[in-house]
Protein backbone atom coordinates (compact mmCIF):
# COMPACT_ATOMS: atom_id res chain seq x y z
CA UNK A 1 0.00 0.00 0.00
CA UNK A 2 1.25 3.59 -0.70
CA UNK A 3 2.00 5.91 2.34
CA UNK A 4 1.16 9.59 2.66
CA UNK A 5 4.28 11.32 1.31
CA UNK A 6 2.60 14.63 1.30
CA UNK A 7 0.74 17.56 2.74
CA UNK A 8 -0.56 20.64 1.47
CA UNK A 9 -2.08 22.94 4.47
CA UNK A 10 -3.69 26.36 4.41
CA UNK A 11 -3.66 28.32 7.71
CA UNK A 12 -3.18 25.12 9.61
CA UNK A 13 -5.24 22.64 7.83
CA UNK A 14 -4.67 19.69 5.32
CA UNK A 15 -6.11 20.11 2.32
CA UNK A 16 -4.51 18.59 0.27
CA UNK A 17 -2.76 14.64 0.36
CA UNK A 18 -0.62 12.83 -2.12
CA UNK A 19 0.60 9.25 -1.46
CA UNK A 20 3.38 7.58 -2.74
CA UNK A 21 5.89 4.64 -2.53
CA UNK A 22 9.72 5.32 -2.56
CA UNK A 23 13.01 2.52 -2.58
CA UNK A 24 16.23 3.35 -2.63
CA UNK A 25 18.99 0.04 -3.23
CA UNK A 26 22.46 -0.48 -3.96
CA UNK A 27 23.59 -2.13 -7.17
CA UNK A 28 23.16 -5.18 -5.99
CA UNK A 29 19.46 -5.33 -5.39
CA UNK A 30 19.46 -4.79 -1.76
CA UNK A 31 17.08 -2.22 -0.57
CA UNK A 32 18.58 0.43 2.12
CA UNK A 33 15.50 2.30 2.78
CA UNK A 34 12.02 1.61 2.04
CA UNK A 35 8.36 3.57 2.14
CA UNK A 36 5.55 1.50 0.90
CA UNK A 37 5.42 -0.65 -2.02
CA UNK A 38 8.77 -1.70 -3.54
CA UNK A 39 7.10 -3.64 -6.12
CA UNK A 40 4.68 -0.90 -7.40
CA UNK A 41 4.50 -1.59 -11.10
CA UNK A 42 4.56 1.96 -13.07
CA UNK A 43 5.98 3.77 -16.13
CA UNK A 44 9.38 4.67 -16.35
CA UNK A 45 8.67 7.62 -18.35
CA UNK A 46 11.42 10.22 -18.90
CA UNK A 47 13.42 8.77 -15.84
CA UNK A 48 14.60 6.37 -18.87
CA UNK A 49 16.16 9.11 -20.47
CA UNK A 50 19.40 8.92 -18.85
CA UNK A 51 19.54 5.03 -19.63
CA UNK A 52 18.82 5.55 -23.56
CA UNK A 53 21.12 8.40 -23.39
CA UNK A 54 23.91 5.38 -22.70
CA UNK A 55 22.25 3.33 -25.31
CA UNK A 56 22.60 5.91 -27.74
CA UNK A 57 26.40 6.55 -26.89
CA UNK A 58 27.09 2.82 -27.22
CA UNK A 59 26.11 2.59 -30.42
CA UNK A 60 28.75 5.24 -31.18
CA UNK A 61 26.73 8.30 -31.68
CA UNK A 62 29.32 10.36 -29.54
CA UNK A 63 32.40 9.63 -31.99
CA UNK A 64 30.53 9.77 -35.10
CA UNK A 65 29.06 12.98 -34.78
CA UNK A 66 31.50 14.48 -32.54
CA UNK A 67 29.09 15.44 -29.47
CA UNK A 68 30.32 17.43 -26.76
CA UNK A 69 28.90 17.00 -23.35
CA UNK A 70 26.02 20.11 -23.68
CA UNK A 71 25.04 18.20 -26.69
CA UNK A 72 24.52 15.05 -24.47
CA UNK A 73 23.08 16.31 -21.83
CA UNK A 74 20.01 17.50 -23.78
CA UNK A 75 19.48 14.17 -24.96
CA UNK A 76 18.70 12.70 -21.57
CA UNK A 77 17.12 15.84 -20.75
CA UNK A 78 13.42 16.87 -20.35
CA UNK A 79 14.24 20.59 -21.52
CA UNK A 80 11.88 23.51 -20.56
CA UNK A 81 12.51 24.85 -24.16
CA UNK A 82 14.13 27.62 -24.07
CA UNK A 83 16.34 29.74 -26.00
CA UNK A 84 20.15 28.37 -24.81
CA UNK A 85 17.85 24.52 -25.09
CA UNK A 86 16.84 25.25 -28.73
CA UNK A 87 20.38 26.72 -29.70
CA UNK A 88 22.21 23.31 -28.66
CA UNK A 89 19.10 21.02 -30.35
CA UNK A 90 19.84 22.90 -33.89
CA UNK A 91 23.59 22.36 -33.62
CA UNK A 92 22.47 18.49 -32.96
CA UNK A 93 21.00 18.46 -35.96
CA UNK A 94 23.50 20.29 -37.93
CA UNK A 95 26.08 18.05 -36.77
CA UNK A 96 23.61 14.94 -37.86
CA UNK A 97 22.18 16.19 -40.92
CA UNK A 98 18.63 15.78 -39.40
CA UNK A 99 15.71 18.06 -40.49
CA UNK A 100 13.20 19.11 -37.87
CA UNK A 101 10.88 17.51 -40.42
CA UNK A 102 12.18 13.69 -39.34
CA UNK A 103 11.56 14.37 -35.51
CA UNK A 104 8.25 12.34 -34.33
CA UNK A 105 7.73 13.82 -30.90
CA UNK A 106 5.43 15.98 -31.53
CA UNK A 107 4.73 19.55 -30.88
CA UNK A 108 4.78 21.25 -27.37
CA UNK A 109 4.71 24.65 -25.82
CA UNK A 110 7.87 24.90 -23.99
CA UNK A 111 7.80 23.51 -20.80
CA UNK A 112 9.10 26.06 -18.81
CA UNK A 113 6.37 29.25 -18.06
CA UNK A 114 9.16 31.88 -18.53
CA UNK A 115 10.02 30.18 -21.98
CA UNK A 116 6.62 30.12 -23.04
CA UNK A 117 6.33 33.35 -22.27
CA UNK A 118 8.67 34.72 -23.97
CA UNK A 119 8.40 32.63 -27.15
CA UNK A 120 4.79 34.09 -27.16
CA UNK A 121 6.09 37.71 -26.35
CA UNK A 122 7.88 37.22 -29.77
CA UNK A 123 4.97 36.09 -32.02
CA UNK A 124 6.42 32.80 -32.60
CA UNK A 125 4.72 29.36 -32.37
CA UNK A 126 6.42 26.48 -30.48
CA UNK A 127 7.50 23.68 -33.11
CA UNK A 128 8.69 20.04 -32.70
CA UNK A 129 12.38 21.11 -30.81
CA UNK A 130 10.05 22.93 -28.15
CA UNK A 131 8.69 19.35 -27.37
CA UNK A 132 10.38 18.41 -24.12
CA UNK A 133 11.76 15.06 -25.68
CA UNK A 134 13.38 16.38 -28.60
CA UNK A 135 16.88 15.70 -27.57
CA UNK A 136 15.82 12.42 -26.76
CA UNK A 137 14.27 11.77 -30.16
CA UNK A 138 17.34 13.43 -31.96
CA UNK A 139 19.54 10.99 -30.68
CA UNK A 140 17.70 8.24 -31.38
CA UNK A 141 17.83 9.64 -35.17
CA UNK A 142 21.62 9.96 -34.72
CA UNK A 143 21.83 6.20 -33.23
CA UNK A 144 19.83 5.21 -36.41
CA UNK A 145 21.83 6.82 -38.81
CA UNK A 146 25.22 5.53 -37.55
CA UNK A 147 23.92 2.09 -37.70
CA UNK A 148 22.85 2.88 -41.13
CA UNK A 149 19.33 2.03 -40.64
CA UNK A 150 16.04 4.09 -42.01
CA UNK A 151 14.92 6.69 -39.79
CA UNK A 152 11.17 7.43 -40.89
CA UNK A 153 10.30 5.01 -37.94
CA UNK A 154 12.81 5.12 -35.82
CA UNK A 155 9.72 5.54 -33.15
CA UNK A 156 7.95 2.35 -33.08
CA UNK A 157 9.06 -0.50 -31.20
CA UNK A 158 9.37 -2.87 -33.73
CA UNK A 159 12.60 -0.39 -35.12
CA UNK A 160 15.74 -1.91 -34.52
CA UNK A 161 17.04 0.91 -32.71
CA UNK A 162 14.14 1.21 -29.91
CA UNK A 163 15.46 -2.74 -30.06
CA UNK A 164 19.06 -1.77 -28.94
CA UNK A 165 17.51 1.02 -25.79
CA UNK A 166 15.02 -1.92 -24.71
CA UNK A 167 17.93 -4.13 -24.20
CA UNK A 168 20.19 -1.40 -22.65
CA UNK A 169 17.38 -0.45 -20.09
CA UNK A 170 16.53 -4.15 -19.24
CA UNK A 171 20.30 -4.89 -18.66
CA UNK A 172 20.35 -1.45 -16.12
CA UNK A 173 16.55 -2.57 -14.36
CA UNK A 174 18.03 -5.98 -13.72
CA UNK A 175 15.18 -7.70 -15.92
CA UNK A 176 14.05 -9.32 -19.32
CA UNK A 177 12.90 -7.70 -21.92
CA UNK A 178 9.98 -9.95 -22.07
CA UNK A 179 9.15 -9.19 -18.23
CA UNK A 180 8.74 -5.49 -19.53
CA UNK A 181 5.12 -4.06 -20.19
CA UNK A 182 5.52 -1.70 -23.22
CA UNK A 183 3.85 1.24 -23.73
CA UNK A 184 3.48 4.56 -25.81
CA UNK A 185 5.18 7.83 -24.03
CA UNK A 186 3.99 10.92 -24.77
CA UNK A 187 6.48 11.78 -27.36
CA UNK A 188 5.19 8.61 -29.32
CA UNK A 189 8.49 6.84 -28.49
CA UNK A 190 8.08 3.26 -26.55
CA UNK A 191 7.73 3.19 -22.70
CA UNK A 192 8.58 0.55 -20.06
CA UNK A 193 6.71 -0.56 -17.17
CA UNK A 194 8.57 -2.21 -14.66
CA UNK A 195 8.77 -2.17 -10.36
CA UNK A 196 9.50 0.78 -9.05
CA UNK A 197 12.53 -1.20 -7.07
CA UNK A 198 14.08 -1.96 -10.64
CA UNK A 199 14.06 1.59 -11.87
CA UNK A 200 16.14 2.45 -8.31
CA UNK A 201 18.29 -0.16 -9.44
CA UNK A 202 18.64 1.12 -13.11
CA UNK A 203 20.18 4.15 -11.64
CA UNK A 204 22.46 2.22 -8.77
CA UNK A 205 23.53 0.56 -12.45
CA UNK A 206 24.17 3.75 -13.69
CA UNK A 207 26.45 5.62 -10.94
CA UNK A 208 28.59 2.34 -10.42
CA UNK A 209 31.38 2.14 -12.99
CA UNK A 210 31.71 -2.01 -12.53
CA UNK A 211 28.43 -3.02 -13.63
CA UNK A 212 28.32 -5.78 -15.63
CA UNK A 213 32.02 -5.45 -15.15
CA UNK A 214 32.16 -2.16 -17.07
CA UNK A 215 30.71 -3.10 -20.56
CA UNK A 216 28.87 0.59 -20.50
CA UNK A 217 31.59 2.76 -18.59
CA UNK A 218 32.41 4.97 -21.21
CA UNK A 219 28.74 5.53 -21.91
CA UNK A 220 27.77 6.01 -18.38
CA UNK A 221 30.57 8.07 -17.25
CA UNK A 222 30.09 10.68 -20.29
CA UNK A 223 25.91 10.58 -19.16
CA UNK A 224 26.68 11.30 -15.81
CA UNK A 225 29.29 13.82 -16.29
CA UNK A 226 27.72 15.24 -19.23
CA UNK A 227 24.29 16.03 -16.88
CA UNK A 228 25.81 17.15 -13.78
CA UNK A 229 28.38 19.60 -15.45
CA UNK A 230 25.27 20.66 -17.81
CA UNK A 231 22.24 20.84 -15.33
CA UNK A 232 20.59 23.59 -17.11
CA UNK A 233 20.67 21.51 -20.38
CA UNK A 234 18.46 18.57 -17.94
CA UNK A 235 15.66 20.38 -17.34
CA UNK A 236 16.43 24.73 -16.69
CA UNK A 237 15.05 27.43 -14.66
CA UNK A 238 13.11 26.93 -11.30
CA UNK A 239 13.49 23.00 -12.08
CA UNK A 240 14.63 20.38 -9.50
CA UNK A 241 16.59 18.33 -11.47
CA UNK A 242 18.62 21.85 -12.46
CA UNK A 243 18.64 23.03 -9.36
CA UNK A 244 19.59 19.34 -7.56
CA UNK A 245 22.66 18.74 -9.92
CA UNK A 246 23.68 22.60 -9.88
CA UNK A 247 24.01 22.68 -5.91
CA UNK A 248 25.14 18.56 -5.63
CA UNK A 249 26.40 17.71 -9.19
CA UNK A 250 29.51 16.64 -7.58
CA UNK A 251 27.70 13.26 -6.20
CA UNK A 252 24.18 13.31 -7.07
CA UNK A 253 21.98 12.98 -10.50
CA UNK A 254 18.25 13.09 -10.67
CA UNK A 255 15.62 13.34 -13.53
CA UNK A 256 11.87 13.68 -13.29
CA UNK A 257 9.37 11.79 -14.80
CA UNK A 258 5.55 12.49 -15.81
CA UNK A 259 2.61 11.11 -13.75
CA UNK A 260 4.63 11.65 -10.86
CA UNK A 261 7.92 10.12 -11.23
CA UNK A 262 11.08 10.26 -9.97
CA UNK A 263 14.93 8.64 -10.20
CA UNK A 264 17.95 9.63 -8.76
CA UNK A 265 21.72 8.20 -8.16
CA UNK A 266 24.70 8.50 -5.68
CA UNK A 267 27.47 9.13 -8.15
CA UNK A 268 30.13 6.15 -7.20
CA UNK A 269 28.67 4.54 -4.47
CA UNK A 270 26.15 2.76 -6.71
CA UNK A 271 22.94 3.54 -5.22
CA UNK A 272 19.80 4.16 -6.71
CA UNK A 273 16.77 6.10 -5.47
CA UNK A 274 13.11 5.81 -7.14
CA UNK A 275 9.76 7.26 -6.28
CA UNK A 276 5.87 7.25 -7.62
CA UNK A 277 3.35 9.82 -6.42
CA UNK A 278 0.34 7.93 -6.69
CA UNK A 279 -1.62 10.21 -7.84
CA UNK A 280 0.88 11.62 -10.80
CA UNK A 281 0.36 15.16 -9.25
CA UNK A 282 4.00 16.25 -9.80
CA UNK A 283 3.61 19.43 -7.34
CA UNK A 284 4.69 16.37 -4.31
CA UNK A 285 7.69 15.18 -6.15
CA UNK A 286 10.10 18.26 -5.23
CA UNK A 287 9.27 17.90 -1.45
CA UNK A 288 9.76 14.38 -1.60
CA UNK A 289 13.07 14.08 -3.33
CA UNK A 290 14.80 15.99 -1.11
CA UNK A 291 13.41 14.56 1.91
CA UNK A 292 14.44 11.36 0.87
CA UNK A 293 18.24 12.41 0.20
CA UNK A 294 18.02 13.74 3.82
CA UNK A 295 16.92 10.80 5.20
CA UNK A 296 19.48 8.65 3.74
CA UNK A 297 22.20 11.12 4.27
CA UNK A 298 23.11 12.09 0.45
CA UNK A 299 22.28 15.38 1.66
CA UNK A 300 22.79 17.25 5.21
CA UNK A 301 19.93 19.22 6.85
CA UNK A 302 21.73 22.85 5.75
CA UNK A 303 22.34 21.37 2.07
CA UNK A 304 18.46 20.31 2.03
CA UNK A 305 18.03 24.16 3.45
CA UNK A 306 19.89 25.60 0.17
CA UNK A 307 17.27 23.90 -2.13
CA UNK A 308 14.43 24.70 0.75
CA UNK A 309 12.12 26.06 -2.30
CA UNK A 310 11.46 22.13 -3.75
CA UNK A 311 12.15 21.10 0.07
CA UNK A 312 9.59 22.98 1.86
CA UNK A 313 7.68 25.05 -1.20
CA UNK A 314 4.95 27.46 0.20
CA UNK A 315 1.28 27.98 -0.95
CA UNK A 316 1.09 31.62 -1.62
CA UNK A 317 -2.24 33.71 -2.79
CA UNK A 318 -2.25 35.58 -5.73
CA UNK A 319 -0.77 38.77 -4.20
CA UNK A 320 2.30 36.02 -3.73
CA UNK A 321 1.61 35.96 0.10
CA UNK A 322 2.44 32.99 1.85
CA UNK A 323 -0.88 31.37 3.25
CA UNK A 324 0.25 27.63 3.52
CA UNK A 325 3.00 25.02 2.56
CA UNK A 326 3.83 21.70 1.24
CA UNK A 327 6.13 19.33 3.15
CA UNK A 328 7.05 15.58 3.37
CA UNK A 329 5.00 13.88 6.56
CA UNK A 330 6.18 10.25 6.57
CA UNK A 331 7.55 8.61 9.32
């Protein structure tokens, strides 16, 4: 059963609840802390990312196209579309040869407010590189082409690229592919449904440099390093993931997830942390994360204090006076 993670009060009162389930294991399965239900099957949703980013840099992708570490890091990002996220998409593409035209994610208003605002301010209409998941789906055009495969459907399953990433994230969730429920993200792209104790372990995989006694170092290490010196790149302003890897790069990664989701990992000591909201409200994810990382002493009390706006976020009216708060309420 899922726990209450999560209150929202006004003047004193609860209004608001969201319930949840969180694990946290080393790379070698064993859990090390525990709320509710380590076995809660859900999407992995853009938590993935990370994990095909590796899959995409095994298959070469780097080396071929030359990709520096910016570059990268927008792959396994969930961008807010901005300006600086747009800038290093295009110079993807240039360095690719890939026309906006092939992208199949979609189109989506940036994700940020600011960057939506402004893109509005300037009379222009959000296109296909605004989408969120456009790094993602520009690497997965870059993985096709250096395998020299066609890359009109690079999108469905049955492709022999989203082949290669469902093999790379079964081998970092400790699981078959067949044990995988497959579904359709909201870029199009396939999305896997697994225990929520398998995606902690996916990133315990990720931020240990032996697993499966190194065959995706390389890949992981340039990931990692590629996020946490490029946090902006991840996700951008007013963002946890940004803000996380800005302030903590040095030993922690996170990335959120839709409906509610969230991943992170102890760089080097190979543990994993992973975490559904039960109700998908993302609002309770920020609050959570970095109650977790206190609890389990990635992060001290006065480094939760320095991200105390996703630790402790208050309800304010709309003269932007404080009337309430969120905060983490499991024992």
């Amino acid at each position: 059963m899922s726990v209450r993670l999560v209150e929202v009060t006004r003047s004193g009162i609860v209004e608001s609840i969201h319930n949840g389930d969180i694990v946290v294991v080393n790379s070698k399965g064993d859990i090390q802390y525990l709320v509710g239900d380590p076995h809660r099957l859900t999407f992995f949703r853009s938590t993935a990312k990370p994990i095909i980013a590796v899959a995409v840099l095994q298959g070469g992708v780097a080396e071929k196209f030359n990709l520096d570490l910016k570059e990268v890091a927008i792959i396994a990002s969930s961008h807010s579309g901005g300006k600086e996220h747009i800038e290093v998409l295009k110079s993807i593409m240039r360095k690719t040869g890939t026309d906006i035209s092939m992208l199949k994610c979609g189109i989506r208003e940036p994700t940020g407010k600011e960057e939506a605002r402004e893109l509005a301010n300037e009379g222009l209409k959000p296109d296909e590189l605004h989408c969120n998941c456009s790094g993602k789906h520009l690497g997965v055009i870059a993985l096709a082409k250096e395998k020299g495969l066609a890359q009109e459907d690079y999108h469905k399953i049955e492709h022999t690229v989203q082949r290669i990433i469902e093999q790379v994230v079964a081998d970092f969730c400790g699981v078959s592919t067949e044990s995988m429920t497959i579904g359709v993200d909201g870029c199009g792209v396939p999305v896997y449904g697994i225990p929520l104790i398998n995606m902690a372990l996916a990133y315990a995989n990720l931020c240990d440099e032996s697993f499966m006694k190194g065959k995706y170092r390389k890949s992981q290490k340039y990931v990692i390093d590629s996020m946490t010196t490029y946090p902006e790149m991840v996700a951008g302003k007013g963002r946890l993931d940004t803000a996380l890897m800005k302030q903590y790069g040095d030993r922690i990664i996170g990335k959120f997830g839709a409906e509610g989701v969230y991943c992170a990992g102890l760089i080097g000591k190979g543990i994993g942390v992973a975490l559904k909201i039960e109700d998908g409200n993302s609002r309770a994810v920020p609050p959570v994360v970095v109650e977790t990382l206190v609890r389990i002493k990635a992060l001290t009390y006065d480094e939760a204090e320095r991200l105390k706006e996703f630790w402790r976020p208050d309800v304010t009216n709309n003269r932007g006076e404080k009337v309430g708060e969120m905060k983490a309420v499991w024992i």
